[in-house]
N, C-alpha and C. Protein backbone atom coordinates (compact mmCIF):
# COMPACT_ATOMS: atom_id res chain seq x y z
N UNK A 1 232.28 184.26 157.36
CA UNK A 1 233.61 184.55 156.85
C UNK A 1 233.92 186.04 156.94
N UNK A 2 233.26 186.88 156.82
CA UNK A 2 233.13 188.41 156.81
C UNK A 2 233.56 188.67 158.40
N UNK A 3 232.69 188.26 159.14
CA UNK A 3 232.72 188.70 160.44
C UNK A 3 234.25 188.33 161.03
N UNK A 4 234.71 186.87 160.18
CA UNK A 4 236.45 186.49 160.43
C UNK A 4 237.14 187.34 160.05
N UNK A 5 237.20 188.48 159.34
CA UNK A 5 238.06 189.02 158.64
C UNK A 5 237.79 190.53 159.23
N UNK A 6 236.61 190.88 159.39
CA UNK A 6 236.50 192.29 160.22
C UNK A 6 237.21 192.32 161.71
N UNK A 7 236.93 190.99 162.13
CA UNK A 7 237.40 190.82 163.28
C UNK A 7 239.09 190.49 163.80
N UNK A 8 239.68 189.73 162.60
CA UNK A 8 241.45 190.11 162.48
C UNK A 8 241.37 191.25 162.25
N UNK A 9 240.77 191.81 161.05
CA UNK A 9 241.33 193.03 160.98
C UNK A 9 241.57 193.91 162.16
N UNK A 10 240.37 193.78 163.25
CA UNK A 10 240.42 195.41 163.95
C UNK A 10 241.73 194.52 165.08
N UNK A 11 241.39 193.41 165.05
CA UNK A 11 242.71 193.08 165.70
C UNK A 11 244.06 193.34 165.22
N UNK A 12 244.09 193.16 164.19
CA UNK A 12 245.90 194.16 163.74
C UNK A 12 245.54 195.47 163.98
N UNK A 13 244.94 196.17 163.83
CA UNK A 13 244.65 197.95 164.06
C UNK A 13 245.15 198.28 165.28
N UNK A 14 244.28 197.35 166.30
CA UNK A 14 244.32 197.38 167.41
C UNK A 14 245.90 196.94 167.87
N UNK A 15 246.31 195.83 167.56
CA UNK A 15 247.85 195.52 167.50
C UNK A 15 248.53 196.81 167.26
N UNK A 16 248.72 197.00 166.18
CA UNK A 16 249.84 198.50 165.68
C UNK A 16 249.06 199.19 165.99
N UNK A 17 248.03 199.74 166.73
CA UNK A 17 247.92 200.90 167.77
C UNK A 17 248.45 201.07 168.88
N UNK A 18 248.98 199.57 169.31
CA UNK A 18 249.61 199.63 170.99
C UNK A 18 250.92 199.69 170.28
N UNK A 19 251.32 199.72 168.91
CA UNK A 19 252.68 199.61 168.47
C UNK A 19 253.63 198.38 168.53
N UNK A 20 252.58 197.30 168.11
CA UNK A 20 253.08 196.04 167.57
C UNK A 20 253.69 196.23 166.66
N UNK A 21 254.52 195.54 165.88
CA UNK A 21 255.32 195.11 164.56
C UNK A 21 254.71 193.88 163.84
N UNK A 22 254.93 194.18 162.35
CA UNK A 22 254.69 192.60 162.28
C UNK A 22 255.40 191.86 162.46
N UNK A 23 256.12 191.56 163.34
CA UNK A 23 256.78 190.27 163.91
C UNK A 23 255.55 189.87 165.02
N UNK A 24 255.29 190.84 165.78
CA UNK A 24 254.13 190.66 167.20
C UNK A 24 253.30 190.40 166.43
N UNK A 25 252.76 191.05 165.73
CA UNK A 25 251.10 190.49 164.88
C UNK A 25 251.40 189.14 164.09
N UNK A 26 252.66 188.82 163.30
CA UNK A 26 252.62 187.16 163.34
C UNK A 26 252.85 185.97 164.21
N UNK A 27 253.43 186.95 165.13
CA UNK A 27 253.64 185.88 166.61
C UNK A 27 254.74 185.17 166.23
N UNK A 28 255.96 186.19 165.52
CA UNK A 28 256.80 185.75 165.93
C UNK A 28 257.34 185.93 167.21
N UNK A 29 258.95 184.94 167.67
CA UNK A 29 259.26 185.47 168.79
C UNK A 29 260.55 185.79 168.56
N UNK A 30 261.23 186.67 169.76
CA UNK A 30 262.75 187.07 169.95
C UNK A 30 263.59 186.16 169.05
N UNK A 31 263.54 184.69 169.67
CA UNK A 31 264.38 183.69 169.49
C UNK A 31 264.77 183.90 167.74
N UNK A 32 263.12 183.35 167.40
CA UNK A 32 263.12 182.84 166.21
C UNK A 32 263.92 184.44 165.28
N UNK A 33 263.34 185.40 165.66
CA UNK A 33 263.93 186.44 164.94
C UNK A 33 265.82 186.53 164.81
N UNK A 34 266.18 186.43 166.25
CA UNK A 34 267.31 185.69 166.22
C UNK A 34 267.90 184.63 165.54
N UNK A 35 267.52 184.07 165.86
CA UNK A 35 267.95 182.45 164.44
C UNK A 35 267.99 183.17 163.37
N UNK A 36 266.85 183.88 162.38
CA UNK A 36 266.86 184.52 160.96
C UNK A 36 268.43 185.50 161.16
N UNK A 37 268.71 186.37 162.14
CA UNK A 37 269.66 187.02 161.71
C UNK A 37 270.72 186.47 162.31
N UNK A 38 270.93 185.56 162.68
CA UNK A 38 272.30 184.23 162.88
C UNK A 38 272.05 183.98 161.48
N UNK A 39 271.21 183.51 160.60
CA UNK A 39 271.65 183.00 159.24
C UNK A 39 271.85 183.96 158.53
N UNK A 40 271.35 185.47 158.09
CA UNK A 40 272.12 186.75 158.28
C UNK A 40 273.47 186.97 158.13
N UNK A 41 273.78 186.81 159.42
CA UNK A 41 275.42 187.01 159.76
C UNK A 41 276.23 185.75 159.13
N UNK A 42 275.50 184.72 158.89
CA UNK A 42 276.49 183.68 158.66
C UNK A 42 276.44 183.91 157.02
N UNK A 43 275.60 184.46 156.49
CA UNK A 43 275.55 185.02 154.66
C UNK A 43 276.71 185.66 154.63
N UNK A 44 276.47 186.85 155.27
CA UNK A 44 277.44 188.39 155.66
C UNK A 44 278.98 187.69 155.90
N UNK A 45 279.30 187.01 156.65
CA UNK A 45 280.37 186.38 156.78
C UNK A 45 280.70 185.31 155.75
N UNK A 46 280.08 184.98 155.11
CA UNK A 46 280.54 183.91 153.96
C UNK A 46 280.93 185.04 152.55
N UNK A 47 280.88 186.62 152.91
CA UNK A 47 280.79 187.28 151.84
C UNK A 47 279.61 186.85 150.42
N UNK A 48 278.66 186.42 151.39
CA UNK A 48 277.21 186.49 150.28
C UNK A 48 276.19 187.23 150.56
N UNK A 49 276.72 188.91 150.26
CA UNK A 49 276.27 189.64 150.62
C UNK A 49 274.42 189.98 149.90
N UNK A 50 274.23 189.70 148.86
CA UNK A 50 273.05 189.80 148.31
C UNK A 50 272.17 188.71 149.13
N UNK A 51 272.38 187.39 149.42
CA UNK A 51 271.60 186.74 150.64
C UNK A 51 271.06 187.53 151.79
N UNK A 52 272.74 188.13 151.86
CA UNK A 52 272.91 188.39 153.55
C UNK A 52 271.43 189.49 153.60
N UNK A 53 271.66 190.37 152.54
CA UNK A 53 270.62 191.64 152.28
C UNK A 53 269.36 191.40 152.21
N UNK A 54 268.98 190.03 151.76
CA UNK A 54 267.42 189.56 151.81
C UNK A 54 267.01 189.18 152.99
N UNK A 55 267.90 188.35 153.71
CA UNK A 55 267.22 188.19 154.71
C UNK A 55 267.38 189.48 156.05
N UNK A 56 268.53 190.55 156.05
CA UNK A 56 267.96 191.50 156.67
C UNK A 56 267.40 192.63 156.36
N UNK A 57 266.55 192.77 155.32
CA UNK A 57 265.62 193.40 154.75
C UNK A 57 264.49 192.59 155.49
N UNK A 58 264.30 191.18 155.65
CA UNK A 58 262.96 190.52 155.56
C UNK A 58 262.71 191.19 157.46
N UNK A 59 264.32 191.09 157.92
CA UNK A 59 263.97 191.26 159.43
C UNK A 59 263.51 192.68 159.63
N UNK A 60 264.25 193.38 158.64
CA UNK A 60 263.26 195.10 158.77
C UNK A 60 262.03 195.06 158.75
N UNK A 61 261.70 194.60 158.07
CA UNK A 61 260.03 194.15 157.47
C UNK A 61 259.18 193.95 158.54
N UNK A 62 260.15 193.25 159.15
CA UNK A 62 259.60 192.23 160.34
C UNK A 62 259.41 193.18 162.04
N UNK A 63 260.33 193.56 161.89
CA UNK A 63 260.58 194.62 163.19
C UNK A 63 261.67 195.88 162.86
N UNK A 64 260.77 196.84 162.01
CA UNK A 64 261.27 198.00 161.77
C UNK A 64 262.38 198.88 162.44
N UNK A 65 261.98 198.72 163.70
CA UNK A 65 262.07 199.21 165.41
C UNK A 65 264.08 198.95 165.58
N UNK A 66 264.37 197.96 164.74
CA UNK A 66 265.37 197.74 165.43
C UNK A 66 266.86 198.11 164.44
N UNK A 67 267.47 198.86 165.15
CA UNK A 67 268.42 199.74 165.23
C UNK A 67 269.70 198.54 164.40
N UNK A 68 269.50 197.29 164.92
CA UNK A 68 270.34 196.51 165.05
C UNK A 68 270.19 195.60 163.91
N UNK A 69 269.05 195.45 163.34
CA UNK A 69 268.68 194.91 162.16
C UNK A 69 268.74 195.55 161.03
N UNK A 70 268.94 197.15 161.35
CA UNK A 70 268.89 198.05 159.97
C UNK A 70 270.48 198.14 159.92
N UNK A 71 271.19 198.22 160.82
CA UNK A 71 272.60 198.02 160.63
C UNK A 71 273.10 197.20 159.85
N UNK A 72 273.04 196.00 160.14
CA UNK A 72 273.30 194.69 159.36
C UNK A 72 272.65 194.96 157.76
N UNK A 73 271.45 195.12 157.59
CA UNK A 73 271.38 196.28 156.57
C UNK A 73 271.53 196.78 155.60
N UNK A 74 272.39 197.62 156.34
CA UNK A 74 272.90 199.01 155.94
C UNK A 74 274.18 198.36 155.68
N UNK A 75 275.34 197.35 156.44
CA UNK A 75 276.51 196.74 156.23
C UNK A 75 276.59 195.92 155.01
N UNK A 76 275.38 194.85 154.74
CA UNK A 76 275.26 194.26 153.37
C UNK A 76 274.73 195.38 151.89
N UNK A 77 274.29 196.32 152.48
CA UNK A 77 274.22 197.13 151.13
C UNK A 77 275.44 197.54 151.18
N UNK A 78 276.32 198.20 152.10
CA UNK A 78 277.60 199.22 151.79
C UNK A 78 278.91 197.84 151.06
N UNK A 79 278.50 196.73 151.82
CA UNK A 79 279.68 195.51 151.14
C UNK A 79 279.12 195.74 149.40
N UNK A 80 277.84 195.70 148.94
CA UNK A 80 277.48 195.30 147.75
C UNK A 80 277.71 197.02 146.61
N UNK A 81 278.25 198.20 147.25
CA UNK A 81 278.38 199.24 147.04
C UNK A 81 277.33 200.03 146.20
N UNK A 82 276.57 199.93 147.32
CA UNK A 82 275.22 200.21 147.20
C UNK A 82 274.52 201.51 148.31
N UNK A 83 275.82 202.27 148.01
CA UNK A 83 276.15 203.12 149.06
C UNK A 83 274.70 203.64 149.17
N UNK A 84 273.92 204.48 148.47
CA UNK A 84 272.74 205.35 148.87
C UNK A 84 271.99 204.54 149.57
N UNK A 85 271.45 203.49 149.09
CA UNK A 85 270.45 202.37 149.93
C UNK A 85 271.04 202.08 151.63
N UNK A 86 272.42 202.10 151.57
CA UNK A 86 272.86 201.76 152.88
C UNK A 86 272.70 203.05 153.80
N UNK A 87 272.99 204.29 153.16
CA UNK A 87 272.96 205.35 153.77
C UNK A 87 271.47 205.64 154.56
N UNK A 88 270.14 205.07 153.79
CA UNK A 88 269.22 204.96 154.44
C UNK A 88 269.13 204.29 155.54
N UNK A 89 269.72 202.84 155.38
CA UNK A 89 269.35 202.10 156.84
C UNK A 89 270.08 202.53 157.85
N UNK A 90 271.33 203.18 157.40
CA UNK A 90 272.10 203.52 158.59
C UNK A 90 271.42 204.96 159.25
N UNK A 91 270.72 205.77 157.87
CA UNK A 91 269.82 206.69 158.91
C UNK A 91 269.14 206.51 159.92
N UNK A 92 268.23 205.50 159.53
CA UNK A 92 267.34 205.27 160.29
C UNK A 92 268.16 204.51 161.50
N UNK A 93 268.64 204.14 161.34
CA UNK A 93 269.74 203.31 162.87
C UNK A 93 270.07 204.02 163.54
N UNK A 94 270.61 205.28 162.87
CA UNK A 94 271.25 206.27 163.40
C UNK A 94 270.22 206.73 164.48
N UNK A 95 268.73 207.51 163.99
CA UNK A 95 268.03 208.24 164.69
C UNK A 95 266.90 206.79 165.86
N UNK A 96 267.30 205.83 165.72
CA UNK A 96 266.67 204.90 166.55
C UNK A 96 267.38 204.40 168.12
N UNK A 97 268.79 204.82 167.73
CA UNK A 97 270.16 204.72 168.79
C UNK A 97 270.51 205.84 168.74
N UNK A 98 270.45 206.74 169.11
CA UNK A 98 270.93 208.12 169.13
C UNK A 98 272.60 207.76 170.23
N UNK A 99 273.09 206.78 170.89
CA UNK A 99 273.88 206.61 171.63
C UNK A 99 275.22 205.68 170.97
N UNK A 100 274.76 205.46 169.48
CA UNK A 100 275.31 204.61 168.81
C UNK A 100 276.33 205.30 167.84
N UNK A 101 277.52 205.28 168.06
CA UNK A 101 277.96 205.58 166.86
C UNK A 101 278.34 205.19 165.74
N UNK A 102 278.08 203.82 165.57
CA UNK A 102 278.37 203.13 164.68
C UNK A 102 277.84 203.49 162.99
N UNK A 103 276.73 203.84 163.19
CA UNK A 103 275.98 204.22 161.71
C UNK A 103 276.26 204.85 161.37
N UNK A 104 276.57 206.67 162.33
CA UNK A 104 277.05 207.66 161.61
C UNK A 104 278.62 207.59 161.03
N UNK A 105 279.64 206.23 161.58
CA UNK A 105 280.50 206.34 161.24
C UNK A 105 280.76 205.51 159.62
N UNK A 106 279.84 204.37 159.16
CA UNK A 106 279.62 204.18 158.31
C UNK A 106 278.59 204.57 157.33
N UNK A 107 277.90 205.60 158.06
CA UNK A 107 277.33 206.40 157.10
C UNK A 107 278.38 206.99 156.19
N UNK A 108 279.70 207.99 157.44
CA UNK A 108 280.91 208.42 156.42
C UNK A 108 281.32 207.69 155.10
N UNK A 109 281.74 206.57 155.99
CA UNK A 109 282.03 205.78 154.64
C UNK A 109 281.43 205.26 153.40
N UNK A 110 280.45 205.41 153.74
CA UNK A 110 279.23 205.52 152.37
C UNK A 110 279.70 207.05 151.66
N UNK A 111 279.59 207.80 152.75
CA UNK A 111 279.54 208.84 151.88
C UNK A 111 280.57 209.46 151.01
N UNK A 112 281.77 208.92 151.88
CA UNK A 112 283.17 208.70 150.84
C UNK A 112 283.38 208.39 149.70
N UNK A 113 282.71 207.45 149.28
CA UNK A 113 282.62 206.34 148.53
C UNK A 113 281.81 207.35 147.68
N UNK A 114 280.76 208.35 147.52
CA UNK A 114 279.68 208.75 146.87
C UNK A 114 280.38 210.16 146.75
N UNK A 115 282.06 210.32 147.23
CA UNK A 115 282.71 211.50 147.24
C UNK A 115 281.59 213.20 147.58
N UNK A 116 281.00 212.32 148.97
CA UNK A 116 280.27 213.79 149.31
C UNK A 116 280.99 214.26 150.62
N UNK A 117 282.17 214.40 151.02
CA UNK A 117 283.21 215.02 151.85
C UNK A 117 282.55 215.72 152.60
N UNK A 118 281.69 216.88 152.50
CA UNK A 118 281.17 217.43 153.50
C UNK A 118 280.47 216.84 154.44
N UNK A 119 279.51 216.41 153.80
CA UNK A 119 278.61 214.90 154.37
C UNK A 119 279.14 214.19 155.22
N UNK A 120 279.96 213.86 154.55
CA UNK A 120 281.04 212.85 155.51
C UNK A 120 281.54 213.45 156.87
N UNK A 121 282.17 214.73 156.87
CA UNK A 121 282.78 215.52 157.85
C UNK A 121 281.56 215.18 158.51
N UNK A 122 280.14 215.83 158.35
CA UNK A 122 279.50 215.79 159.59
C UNK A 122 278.92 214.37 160.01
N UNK A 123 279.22 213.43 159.04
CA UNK A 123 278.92 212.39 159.93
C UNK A 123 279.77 212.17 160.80
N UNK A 124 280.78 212.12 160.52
CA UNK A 124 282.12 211.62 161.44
C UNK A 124 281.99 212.51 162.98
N UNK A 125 281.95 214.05 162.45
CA UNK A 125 281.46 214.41 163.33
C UNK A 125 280.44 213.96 164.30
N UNK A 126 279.32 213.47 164.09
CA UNK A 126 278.44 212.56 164.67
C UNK A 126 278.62 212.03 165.37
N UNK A 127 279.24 211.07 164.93
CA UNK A 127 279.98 209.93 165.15
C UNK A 127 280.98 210.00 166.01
N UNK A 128 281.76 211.13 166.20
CA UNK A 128 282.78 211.30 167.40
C UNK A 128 281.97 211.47 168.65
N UNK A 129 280.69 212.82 168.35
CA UNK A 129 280.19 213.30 169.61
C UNK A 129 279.71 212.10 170.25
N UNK A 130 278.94 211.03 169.33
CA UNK A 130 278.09 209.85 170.24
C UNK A 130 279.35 208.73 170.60
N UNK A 131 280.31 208.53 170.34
CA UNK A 131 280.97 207.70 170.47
C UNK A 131 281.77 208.45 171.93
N UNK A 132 282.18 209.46 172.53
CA UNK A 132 282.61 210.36 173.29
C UNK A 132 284.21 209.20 173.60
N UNK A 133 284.27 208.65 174.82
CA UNK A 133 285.96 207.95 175.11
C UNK A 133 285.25 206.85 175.43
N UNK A 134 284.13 206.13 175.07
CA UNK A 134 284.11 205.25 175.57
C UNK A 134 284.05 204.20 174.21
N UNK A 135 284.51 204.58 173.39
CA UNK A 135 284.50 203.35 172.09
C UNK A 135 285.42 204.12 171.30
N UNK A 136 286.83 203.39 171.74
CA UNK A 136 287.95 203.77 171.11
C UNK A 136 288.26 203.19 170.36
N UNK A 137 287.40 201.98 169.86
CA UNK A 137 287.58 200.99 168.22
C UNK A 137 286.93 201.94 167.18
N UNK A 138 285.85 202.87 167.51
CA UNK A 138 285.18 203.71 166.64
C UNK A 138 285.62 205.09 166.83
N UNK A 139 286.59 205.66 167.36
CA UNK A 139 287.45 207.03 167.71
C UNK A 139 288.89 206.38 166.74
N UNK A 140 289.15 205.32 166.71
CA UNK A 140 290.38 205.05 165.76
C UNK A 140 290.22 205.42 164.01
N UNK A 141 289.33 204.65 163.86
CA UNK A 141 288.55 204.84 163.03
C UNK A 141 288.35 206.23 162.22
N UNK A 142 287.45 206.77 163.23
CA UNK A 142 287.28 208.03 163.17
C UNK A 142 288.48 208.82 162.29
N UNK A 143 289.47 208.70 163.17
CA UNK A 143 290.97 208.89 162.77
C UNK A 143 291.61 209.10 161.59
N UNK A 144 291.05 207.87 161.41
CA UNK A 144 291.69 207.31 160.06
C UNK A 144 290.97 208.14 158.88
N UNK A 145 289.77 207.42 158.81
CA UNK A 145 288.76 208.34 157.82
C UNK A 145 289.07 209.87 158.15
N UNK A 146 289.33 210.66 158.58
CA UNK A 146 289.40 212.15 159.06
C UNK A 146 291.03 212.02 157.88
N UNK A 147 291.71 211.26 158.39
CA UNK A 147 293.09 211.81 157.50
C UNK A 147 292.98 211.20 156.06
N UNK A 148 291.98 210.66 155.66
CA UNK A 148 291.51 209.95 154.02
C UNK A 148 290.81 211.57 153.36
N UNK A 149 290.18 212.19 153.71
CA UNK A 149 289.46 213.24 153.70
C UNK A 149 290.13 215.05 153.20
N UNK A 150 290.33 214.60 151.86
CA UNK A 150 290.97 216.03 151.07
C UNK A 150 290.81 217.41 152.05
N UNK A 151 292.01 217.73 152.03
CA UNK A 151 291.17 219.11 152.56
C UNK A 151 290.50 220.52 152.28
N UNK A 152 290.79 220.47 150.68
CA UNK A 152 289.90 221.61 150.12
C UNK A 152 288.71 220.41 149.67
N UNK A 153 287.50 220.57 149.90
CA UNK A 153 286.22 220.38 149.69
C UNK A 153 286.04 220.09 147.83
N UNK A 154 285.41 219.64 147.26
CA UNK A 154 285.45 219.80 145.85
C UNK A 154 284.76 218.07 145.57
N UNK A 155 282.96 218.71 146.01
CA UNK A 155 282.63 217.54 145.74
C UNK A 155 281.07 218.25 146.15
N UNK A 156 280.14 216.80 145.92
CA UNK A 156 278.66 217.32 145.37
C UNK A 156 277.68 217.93 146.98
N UNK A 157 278.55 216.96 148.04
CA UNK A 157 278.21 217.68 149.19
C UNK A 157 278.68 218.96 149.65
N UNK A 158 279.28 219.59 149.29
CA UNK A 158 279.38 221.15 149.25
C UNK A 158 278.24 222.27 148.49
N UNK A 159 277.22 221.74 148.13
CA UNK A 159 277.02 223.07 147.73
C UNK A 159 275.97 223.40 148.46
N UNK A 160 275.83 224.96 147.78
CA UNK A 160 274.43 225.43 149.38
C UNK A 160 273.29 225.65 148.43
C-alpha cells in the first residue's frame, strides 16, 4: 500500500512538473470540462449567479490556466456585487490574455462600483490599448464608462 501511494505521488509531482493541472492529473478531458461550463453559462443566464460561481470556481480549481474560466468568474462575482473577489479573477485573466480586453474593461466596472476612479481610468485605459480597432463592442463601451467617470478624482484610488 505504501509503495501505491509513493508511487502516485511522484506521479502527480512529476505531472505538475511538466505543468499538468488538476484537470490532466484527474484525467479529465476538454469535452467534459466543457459540458461543466455549458452548465455554468446556463446558471449565469438563468441569473443564478451563486450556482453559476460554484461551478466556475470548481473549473478554476480544475484548470487554473484558463483565461476563459476565470472570466466567467470574475462575471458571476461582479453580477453578485462582489466586486473585490471579481477584480481578482479578472486579474488574473487579464495577465493570462494579455490580448484580451475584456477583463480590464470589467475590471473598470468593478472598480466603479468600489468608487476607485483612478483605478478605473487605468483600467479602461488597458483596456483601450489591448482592444486597439479591432473590438469595437469593447471601444463603445469603453466610451461610455469614460463619460460615467467624474472628472475631479475624489475617491480611495487616488491617493499616493
Amino acid at each position: 500500500m505504501q509503495a501505491n501511494v509513493e508511487d502516485m505521488t511522484a506521479k502527480i509531482v512529476e505531472a505538475l512538473a511538466q505543468g499538468a493541472d488538476a484537470a490532466a492529473i484527474r484525467g479529465l478531458t476538454e469535452t467534459q470540462l466543457e459540458a461543466v461550463y455549458g452548465l455554468g453559462s446556463i446558471l449565469y443566464e438563468q441569473k443564478k449567479f451563486e450556482q453559476a460561481e460554484q461551478v466556475f470556481a470548481w473549473l478554476v480549481r480544475e484548470k487554473p490556466i484558463s483565461a476563459r474560466f476565470l472570466k466567467a468568474l470574475g462575471a458571476a462575482r461582479q453580477m453578485m456585487e462582489r466586486y473585490e473577489s471579481a477584480l481578482d479573477a479578472y486579474g488574473l485573466a487579464a495577465v493570462l490574455d494579455l490580448d484580451d480586453p475584456a477583463p480590464s474593461l470589467h475590471a473598470a466596472e468593478c472598480l466603479l462600483h468600489l468608487n476607485e476612479v483612478d483605478r478605473a481610468r487605468q483600467a479602461l485605459d488597458a483596456a483601450s490599448e489591448q482592444a486597439g480597432d479591432k473590438h469595437v463592442d469593447v471601444i463603445e463601451k469603453i466610451a461610455i464608462l469614460r463619460k460615467a467617470i467624474p472628472v475631479e478624482p475624489n475617491n480611495k484610488g487616488n491617493q499616493s
